[in-house]
Protein backbone atom coordinates (compact mmCIF):
# COMPACT_ATOMS: atom_id res chain seq x y z
CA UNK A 1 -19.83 17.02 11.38
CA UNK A 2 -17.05 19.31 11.67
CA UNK A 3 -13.96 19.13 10.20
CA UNK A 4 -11.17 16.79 11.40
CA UNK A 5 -8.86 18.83 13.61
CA UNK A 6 -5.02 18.13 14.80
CA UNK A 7 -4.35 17.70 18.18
CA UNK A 8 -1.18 17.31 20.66
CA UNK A 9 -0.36 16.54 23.65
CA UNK A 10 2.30 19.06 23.64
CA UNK A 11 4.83 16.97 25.74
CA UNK A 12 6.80 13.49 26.11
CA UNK A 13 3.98 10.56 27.96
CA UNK A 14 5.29 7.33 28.87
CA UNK A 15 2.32 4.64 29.32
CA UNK A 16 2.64 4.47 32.74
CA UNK A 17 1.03 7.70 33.10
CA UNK A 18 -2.11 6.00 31.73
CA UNK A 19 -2.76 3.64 34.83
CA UNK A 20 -3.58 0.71 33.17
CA UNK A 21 -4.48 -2.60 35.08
CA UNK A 22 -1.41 -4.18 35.79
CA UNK A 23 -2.12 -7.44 33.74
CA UNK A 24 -2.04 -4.91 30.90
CA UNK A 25 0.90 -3.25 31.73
CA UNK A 26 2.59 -6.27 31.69
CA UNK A 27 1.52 -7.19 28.12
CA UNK A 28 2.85 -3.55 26.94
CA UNK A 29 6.35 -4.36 28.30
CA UNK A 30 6.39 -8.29 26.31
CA UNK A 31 5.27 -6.48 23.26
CA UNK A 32 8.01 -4.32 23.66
CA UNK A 33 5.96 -1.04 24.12
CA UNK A 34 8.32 2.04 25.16
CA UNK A 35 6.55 5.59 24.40
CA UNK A 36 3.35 6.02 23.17
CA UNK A 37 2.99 6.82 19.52
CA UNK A 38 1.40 10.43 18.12
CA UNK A 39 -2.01 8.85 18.09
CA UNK A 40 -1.78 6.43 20.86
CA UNK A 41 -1.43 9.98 22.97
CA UNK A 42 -4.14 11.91 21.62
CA UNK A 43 -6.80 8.79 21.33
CA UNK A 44 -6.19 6.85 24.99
CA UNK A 45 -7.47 9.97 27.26
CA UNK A 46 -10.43 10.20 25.04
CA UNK A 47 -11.49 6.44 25.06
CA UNK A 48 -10.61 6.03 28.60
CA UNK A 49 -13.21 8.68 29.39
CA UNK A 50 -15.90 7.02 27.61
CA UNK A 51 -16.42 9.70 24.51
CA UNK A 52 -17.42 8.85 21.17
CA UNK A 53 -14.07 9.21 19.14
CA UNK A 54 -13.00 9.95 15.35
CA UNK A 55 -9.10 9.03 14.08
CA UNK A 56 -7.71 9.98 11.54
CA UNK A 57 -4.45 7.84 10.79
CA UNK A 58 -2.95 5.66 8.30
CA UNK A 59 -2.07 1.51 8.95
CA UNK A 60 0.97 1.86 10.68
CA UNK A 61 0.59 4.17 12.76
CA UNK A 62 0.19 2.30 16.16
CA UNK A 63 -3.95 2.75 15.81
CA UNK A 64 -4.41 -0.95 17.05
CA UNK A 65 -2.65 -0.49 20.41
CA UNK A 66 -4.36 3.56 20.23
CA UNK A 67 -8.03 2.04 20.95
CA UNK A 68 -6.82 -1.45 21.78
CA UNK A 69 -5.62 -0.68 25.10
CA UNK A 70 -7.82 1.47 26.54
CA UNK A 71 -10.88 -1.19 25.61
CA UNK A 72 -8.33 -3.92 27.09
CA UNK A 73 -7.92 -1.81 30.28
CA UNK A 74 -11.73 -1.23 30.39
CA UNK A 75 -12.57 -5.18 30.26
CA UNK A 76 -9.65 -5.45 32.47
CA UNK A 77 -10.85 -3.83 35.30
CA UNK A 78 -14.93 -5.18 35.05
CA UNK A 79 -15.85 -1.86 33.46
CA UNK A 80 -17.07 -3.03 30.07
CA UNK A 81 -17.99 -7.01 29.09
CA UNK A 82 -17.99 -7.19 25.40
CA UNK A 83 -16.12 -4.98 22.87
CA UNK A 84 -16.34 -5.24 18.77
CA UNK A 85 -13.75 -4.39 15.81
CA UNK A 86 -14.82 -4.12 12.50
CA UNK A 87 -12.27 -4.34 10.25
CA UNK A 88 -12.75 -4.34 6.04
CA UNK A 89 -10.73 -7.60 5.38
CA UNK A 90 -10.22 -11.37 6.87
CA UNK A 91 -6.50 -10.35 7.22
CA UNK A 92 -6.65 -6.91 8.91
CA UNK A 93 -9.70 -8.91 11.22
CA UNK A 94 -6.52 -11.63 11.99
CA UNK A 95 -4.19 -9.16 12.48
CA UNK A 96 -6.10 -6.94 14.63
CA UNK A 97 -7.38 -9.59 16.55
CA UNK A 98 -3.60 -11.22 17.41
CA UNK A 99 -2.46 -7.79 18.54
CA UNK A 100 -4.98 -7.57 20.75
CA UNK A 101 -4.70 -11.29 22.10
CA UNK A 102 -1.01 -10.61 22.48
CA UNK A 103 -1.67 -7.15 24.42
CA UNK A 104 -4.37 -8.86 26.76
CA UNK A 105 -3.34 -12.08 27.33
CA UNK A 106 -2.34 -11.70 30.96
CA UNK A 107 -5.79 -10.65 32.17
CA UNK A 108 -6.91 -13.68 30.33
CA UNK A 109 -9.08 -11.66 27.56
CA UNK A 110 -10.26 -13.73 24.76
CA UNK A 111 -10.46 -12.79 21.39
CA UNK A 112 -12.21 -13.67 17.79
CA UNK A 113 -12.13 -13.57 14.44
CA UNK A 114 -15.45 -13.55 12.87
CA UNK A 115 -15.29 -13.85 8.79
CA UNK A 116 -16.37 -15.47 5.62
CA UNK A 117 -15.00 -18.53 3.88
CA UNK A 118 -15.30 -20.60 6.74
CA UNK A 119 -18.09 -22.24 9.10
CA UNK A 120 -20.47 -20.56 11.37
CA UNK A 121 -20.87 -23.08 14.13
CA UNK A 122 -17.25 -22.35 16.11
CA UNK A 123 -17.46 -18.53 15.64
CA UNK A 124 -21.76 -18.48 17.17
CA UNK A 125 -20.52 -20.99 19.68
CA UNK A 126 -17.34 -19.25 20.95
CA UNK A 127 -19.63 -15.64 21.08
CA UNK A 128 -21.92 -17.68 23.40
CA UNK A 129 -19.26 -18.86 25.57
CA UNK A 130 -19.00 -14.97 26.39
CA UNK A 131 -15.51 -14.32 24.24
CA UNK A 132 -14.56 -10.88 24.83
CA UNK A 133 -13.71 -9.05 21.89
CA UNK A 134 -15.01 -10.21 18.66
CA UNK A 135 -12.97 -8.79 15.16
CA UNK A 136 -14.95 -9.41 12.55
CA UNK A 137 -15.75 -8.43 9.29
CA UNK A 138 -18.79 -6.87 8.11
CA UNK A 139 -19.99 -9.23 5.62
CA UNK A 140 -20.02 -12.25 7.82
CA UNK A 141 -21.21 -10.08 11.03
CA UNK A 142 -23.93 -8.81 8.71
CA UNK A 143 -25.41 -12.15 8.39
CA UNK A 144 -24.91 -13.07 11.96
CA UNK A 145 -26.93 -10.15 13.15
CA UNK A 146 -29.56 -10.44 10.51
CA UNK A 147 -30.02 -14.25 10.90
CA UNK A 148 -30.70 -14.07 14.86
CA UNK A 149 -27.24 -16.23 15.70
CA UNK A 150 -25.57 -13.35 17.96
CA UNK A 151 -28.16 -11.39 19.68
CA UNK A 152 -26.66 -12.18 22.65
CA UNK A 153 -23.39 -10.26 21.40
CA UNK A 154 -23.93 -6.46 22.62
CA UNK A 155 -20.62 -4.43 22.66
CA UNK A 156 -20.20 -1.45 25.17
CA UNK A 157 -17.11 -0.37 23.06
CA UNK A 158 -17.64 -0.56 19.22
CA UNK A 159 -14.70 0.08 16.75
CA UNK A 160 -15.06 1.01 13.52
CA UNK A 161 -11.35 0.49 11.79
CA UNK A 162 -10.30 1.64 8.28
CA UNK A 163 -13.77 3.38 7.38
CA UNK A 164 -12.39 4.66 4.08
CA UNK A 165 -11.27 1.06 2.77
CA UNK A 166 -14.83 -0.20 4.06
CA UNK A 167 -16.69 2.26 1.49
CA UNK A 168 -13.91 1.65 -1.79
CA UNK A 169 -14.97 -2.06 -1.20
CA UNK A 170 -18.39 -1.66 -0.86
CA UNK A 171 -19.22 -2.08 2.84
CA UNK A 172 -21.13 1.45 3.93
CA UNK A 173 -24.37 0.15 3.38
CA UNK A 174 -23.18 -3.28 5.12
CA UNK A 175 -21.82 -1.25 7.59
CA UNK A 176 -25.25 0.46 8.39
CA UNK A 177 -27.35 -2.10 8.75
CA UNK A 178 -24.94 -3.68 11.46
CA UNK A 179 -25.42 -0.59 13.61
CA UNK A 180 -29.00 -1.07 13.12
CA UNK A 181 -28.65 -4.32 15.74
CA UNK A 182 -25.67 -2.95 18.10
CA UNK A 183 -27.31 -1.17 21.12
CA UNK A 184 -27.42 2.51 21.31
CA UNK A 185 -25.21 2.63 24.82
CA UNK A 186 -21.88 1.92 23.48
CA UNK A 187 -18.98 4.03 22.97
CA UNK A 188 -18.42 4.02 19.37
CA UNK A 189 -15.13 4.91 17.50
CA UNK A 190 -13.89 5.43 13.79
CA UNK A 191 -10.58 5.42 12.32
CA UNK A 192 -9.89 6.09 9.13
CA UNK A 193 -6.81 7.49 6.84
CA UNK A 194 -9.14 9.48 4.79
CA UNK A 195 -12.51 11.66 5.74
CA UNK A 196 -14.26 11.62 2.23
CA UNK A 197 -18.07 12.80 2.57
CA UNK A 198 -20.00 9.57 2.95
CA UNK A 199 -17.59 8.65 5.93
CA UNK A 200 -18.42 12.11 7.50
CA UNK A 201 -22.14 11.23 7.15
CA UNK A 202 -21.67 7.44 8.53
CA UNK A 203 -19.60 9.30 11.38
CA UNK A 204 -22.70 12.07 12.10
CA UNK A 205 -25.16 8.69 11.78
CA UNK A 206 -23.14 6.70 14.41
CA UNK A 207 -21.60 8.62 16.64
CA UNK A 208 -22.67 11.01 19.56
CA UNK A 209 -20.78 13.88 19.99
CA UNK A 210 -17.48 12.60 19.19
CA UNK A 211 -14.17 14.60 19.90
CA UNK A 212 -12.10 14.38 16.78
CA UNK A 213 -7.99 13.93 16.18
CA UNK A 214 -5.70 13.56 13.63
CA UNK A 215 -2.29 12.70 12.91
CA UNK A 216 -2.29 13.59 8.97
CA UNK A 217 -1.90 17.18 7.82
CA UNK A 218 -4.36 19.07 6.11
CA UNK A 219 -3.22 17.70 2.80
CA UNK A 220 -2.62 13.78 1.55
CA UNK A 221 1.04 13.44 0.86
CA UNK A 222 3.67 10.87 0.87
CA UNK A 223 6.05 9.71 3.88
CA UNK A 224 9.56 11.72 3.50
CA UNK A 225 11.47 9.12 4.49
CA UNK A 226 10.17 7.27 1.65
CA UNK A 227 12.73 7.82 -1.48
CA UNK A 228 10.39 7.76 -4.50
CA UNK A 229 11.72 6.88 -8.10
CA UNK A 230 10.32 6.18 -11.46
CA UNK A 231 11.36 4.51 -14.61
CA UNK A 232 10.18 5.58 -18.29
CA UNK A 233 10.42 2.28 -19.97
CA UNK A 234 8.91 0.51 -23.09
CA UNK A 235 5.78 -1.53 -22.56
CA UNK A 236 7.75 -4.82 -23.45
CA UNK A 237 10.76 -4.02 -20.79
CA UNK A 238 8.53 -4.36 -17.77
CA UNK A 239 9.11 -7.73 -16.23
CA UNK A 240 13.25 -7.45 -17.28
CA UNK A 241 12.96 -3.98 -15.30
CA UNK A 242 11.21 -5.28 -12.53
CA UNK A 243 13.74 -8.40 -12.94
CA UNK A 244 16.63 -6.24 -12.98
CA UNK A 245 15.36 -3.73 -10.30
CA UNK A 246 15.07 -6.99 -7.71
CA UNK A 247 18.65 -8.06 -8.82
CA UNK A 248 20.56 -5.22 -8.17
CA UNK A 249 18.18 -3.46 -5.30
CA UNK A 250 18.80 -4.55 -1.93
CA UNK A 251 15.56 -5.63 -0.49
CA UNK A 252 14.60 -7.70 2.22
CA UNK A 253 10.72 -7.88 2.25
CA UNK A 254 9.54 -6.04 -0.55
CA UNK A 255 5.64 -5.20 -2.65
CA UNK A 256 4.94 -5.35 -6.79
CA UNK A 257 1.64 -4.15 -7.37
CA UNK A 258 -0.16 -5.16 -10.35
CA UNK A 259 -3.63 -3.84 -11.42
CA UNK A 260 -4.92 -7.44 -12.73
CA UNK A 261 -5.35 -10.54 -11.26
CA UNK A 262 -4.00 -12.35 -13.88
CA UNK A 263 -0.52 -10.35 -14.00
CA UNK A 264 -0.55 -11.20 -10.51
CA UNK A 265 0.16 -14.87 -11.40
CA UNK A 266 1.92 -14.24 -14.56
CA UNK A 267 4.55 -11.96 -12.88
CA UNK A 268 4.56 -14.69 -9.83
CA UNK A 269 5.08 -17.78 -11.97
CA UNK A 270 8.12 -15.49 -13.89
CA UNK A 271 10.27 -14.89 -11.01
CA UNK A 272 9.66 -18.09 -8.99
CA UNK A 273 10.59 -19.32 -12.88
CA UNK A 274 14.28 -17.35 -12.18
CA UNK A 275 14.50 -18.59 -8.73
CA UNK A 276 13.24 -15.74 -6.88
CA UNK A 277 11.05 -16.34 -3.85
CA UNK A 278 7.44 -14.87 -4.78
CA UNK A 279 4.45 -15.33 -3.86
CA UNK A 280 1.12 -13.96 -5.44
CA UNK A 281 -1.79 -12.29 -3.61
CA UNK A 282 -5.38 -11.92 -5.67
CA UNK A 283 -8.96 -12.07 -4.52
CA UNK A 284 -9.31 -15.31 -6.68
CA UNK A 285 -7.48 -17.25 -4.08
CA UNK A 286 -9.48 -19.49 -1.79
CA UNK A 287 -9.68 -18.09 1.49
CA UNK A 288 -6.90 -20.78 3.17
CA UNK A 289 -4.31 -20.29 0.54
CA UNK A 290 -4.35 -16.10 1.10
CA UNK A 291 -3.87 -17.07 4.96
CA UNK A 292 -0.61 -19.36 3.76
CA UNK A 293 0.90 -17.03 1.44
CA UNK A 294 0.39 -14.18 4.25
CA UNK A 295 1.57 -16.26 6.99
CA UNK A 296 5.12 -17.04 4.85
CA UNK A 297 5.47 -13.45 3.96
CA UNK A 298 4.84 -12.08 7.50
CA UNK A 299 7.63 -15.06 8.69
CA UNK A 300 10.05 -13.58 6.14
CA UNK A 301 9.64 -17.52 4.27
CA UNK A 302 8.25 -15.43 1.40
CA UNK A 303 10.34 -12.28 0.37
CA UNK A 304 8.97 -10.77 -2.92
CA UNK A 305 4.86 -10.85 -2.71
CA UNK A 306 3.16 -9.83 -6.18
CA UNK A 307 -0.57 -8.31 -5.20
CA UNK A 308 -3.12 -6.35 -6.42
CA UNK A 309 -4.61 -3.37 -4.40
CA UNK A 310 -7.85 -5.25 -3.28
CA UNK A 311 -6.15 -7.77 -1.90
CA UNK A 312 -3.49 -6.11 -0.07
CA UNK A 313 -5.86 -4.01 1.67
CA UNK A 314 -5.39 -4.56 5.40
CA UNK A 315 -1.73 -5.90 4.78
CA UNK A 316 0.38 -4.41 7.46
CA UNK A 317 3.55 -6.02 7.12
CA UNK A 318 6.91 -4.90 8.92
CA UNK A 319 9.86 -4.13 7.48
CA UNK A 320 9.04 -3.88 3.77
CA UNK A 321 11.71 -2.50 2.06
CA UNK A 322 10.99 -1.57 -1.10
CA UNK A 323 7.55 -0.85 -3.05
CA UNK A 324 7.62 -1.66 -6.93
CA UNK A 325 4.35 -0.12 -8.84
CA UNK A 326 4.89 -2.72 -11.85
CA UNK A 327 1.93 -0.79 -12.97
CA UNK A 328 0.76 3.11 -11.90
CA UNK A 329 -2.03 3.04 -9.88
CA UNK A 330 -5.23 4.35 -11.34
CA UNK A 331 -5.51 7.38 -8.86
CA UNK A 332 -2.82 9.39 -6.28
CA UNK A 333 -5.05 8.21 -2.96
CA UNK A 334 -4.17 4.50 -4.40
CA UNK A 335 -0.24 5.57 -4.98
CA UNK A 336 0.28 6.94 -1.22
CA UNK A 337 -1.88 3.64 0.46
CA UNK A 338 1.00 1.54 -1.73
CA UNK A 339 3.91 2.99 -0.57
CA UNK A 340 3.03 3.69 2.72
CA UNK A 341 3.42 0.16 2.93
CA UNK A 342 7.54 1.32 3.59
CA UNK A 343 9.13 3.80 5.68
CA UNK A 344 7.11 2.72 8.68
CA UNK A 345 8.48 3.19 12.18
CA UNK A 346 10.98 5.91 11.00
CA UNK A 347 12.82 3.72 8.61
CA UNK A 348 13.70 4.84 5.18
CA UNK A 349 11.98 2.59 2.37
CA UNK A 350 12.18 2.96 -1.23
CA UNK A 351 8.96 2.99 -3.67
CA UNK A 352 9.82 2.77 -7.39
CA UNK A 353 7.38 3.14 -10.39
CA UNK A 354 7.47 1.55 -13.75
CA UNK A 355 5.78 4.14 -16.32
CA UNK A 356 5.61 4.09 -20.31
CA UNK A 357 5.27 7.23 -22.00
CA UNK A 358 1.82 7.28 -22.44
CA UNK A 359 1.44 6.85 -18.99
CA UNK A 360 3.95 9.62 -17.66
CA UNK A 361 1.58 12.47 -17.65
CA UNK A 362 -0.21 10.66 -15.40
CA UNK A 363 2.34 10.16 -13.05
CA UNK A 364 2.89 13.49 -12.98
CA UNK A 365 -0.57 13.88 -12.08
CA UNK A 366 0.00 11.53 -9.26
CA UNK A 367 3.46 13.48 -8.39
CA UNK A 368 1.22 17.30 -8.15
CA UNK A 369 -1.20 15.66 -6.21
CA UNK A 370 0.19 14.22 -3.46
CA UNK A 371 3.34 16.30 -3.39
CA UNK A 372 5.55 13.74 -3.37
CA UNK A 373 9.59 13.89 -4.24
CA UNK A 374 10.00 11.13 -7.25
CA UNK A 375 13.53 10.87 -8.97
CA UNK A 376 13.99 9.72 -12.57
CA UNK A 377 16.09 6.99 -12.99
CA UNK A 378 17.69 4.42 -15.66
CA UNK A 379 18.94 0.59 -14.83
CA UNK A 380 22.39 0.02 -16.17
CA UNK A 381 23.64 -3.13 -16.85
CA UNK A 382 26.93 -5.05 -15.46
CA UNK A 383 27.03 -7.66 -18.55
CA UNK A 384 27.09 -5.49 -21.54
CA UNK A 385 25.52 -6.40 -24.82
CA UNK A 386 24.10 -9.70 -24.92
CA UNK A 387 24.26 -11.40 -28.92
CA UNK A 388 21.08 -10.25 -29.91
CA UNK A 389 22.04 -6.94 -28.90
CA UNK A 390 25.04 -6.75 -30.60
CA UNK A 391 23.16 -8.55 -33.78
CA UNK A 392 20.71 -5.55 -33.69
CA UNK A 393 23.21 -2.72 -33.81
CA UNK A 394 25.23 -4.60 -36.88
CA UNK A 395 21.89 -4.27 -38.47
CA UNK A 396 21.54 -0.89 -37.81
CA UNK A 397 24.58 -0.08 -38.99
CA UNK A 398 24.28 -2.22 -42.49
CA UNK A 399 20.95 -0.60 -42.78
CA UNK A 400 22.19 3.13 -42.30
CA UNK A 401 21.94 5.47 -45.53
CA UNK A 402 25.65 6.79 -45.89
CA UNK A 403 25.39 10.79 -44.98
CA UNK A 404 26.52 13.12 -47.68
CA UNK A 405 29.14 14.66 -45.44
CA UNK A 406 30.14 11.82 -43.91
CA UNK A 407 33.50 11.53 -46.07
CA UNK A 408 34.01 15.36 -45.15
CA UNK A 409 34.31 14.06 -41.64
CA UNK A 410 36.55 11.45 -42.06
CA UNK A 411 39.16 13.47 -43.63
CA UNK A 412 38.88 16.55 -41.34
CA UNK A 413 39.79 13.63 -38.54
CA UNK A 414 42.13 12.21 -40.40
CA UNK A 415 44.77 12.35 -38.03
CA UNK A 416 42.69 10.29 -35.18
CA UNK A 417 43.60 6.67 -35.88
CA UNK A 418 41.58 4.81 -38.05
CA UNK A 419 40.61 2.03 -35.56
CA UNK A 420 40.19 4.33 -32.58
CA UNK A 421 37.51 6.95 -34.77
CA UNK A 422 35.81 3.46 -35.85
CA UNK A 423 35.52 2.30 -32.01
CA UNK A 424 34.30 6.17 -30.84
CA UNK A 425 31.66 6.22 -33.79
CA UNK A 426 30.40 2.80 -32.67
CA UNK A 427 30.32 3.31 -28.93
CA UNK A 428 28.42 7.15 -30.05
CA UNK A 429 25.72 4.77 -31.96
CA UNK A 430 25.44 2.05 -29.13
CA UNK A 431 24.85 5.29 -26.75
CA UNK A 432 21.95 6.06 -28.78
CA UNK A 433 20.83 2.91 -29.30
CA UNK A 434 21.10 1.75 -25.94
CA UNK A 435 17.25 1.22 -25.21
CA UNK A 436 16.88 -0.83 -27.59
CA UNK A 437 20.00 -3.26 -26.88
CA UNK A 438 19.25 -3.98 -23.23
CA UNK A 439 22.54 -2.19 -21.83
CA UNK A 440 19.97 -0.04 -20.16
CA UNK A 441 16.65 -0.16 -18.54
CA UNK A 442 14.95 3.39 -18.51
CA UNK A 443 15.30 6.13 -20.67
CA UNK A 444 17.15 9.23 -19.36
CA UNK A 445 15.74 12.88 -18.77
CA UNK A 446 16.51 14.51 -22.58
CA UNK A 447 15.38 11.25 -24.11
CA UNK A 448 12.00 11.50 -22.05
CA UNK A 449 11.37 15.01 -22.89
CA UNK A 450 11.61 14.21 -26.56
CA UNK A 451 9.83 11.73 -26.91
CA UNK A 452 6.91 13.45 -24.37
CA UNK A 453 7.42 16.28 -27.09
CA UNK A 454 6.80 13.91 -29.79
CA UNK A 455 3.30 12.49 -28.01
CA UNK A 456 1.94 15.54 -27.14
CA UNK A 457 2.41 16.69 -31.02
CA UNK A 458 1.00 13.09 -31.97
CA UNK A 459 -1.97 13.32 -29.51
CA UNK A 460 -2.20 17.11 -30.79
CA UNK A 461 -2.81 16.13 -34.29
CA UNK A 462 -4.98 12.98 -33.66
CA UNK A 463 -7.42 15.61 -32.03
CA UNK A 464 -7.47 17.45 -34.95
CA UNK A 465 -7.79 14.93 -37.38
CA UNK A 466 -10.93 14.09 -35.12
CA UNK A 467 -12.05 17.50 -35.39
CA UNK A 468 -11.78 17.42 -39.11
CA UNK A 469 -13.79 14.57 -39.21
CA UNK A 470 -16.60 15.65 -37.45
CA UNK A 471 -16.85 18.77 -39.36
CA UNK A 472 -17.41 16.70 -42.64
């Protein structure tokens, strides 16, 4: 296959100059359709003309309406019966699949949801009824196919959505074997955010002679209207930063990613314990309590959702705010597919990462990789000290070896009033100190480069101690 190329229309379209049947025009205007977006230019032409058709394009980007409305126009107007999304996840299939009701509903197309978790009877009954478009993911379709309950379901137009998700969660070989039962006269196209080699082969395997767009440059980088910061904390100052960061931030929907399940619901019983409104998102969850908690957050009911990766795959949500990384991702393809979850539609979002030292170099790996623009930052506190605060730094202070120049300095300031030097000296010590008192969340540039100075020089010597080691 050859390698993904950019393409452009070069000019301004308005969707009228698509001629779509006018039950599908109508169902543009409701939505609230205006100009076409980047990708919904490039991909219509190219599925209106019947050709075989690779995307590449992150969630977000307006791919649902790109090859939605071309398929809608084609059942439309009597020139296809049957069409087929795949989709890696119940909640993309829901998603996808209410888009497309909402875009077709004037010709009176019918769509459904085919996944797991629930019965099989309504979904093989409603596909023998003759529903048009089936969404479906390809577990569940899998087993349809291979147990002889949808034969009669044989898609002209066959869409393969989110590829790359589909292979991180396992689903190439899945996806294979459903092509294996799909008739060979169908147009057949893939979108995915990411071409890594084993979606290149699937696309060589299932496609003929597809035409190929893109709306990504040539490298993986992060949105610019994104604003990107990071916090170099202690381990034991996450959930107060993340508490802090929700207090003083001003979010309206907003994403914490965790990498575990259960510091998914440890984080979500904390701040629903302080009265925010949270609500957790894991794989664990049965099937009908992940379509609540979505259902809320998509309503605005629930503002704050706590998730890990797997489980927010597929989550396109508008107007998300902010993104909080409670924890760093484990690679840079996982750090732009969380924060692209802001700054959609042209509005600014903000993404904000909680690091500890020993995971900064990481970050930084994250930060080369994808290019992006992240800013340091430190949480300062309205309220001052709190009593154990102030109970540490008396400590401190009765603790503290008296300097042997330290009477040298009093008298060369002897003319500075006694009370006022006592106050500065304090206040220099509480400035020092402050990390540890809970004035402030963060530690600032020269504080980070010290103490990265001081692990590298640790990690230094622990590798040659190891070396010594294995030379005896």
């Amino acid at each position: 296959m050859n390698e993904l190329t950019s393409y452009f229309k070069g000019k301004d379209m308005k969707f009228s100059e698509f001629d779509f049947h006018p039950d599908i025009e109508k169902g543009l205007k409701i939505a609230g359709f205006r100009e076409p977006s980047p990708i919904q230019e490039m991909a219509i032409p190219i599925i209106k003309n019947g050709s075989d058709m690779v995307g590449q394009a992150h969630t977000g980007t307006g791919k649902t309406a790109a090859f939605g409305l071309p398929m809608l126009d084609k059942l439309a107007k009597g020139e296809i019966e049957r069409a087929l999304v795949i989709t890696p996840t119940r909640e993309l299939a829901t998603q996808v699949a209410d888009e497309l009701y909402h875009l077709g509903r004037f010709a009176g197309i019918r769509t459904l949801t085919v996944y797991g978790g629930v019965g099989y009877g309504r979904q093989i009954a409603l596909i023998h009824k003759g529903v048009q478009i089936v969404v479906a993911t390809p577990g569940r379709l899998k087993d349809l196919y291979k147990k002889g309950k949808i034969d009669i379901l044989n898609p002209e137009i066959v869409v393969l959505d989110e590829a790359d998700e589909m292979l991180d969660m396992g689903f190439l070989e899945e996806i294979k074997e459903i092509f294996e039962y799909i008739p060979q006269n169908r147009q057949t196209l893939l979108f995915s955010a990411t071409m890594p080699e084993p979606i290149k082969e699937l696309a060589n395997h299932i496609l003929y002679q597809p035409e190929f767009i893109s709306v990504i440059g040539d490298n993986e980088t992060t949105n610019n209207v994104i604003e990107q910061r990071y916090y170099v904390i202690s381990e034991n100052q996450r959930d107060e930063a993340i508490v802090r960061l929700l207090e003083t931030e001003k979010t309206d929907k907003c994403l914490i990613f965790c990498r575990m399940k259960r510091e998914v619901d440890r984080l979500t019983e904390h701040l629903q314990a302080l009265g925010f409104n949270a609500g957790g998102l894991h794989g664990d969850l049965e099937q009908r309590d992940r379509e609540v908690i979505i259902k809320s957050y998509r309503r605005g009911e629930i503002k704050i959702m706590v998730a890990t990766d797997v489980a927010s795959r597929g989550l396109d949500v508008k107007n998300v705010t902010h993104v909080f990384n409670y924890h760093i991702p484990f690679d840079p393809q996982s750090y732009v597919h969380r924060i692209g979850r802001t700054g959609r539609a042209g509005k600014s979002g903000q993404a904000i990462t909680l690091v500890t030292t020993e995971e900064f170099k990481e970050l930084q790996r994250i930060q080369k990789e994808v290019g992006a623009d992240m800013r340091l930052a430190t949480i300062q506190s309205s309220e001052g000290i709190d009593a154990s605060g102030l109970e540490y730094l008396e400590k401190q202070i009765r603790d503290t070896d008296i300097h042997s120049d330290a009477s040298k300095m009093i008298e060369h300031m002897a003319d500075m009033d006694r009370a006022v030097l006592l106050e500065k000296l304090i206040s220099k010590f509480m400035s020092i100190e402050q990390h540890n008192v809970g004035s402030q969340i963060g530690f600032d540039q020269n504080t980070v480069d010290d103490m990265m100075q001081g692990y590298v020089g640790e990690q230094k010597a622990t590798r040659n101690n190891n070396r010594r080691k294995k030379r005896r």
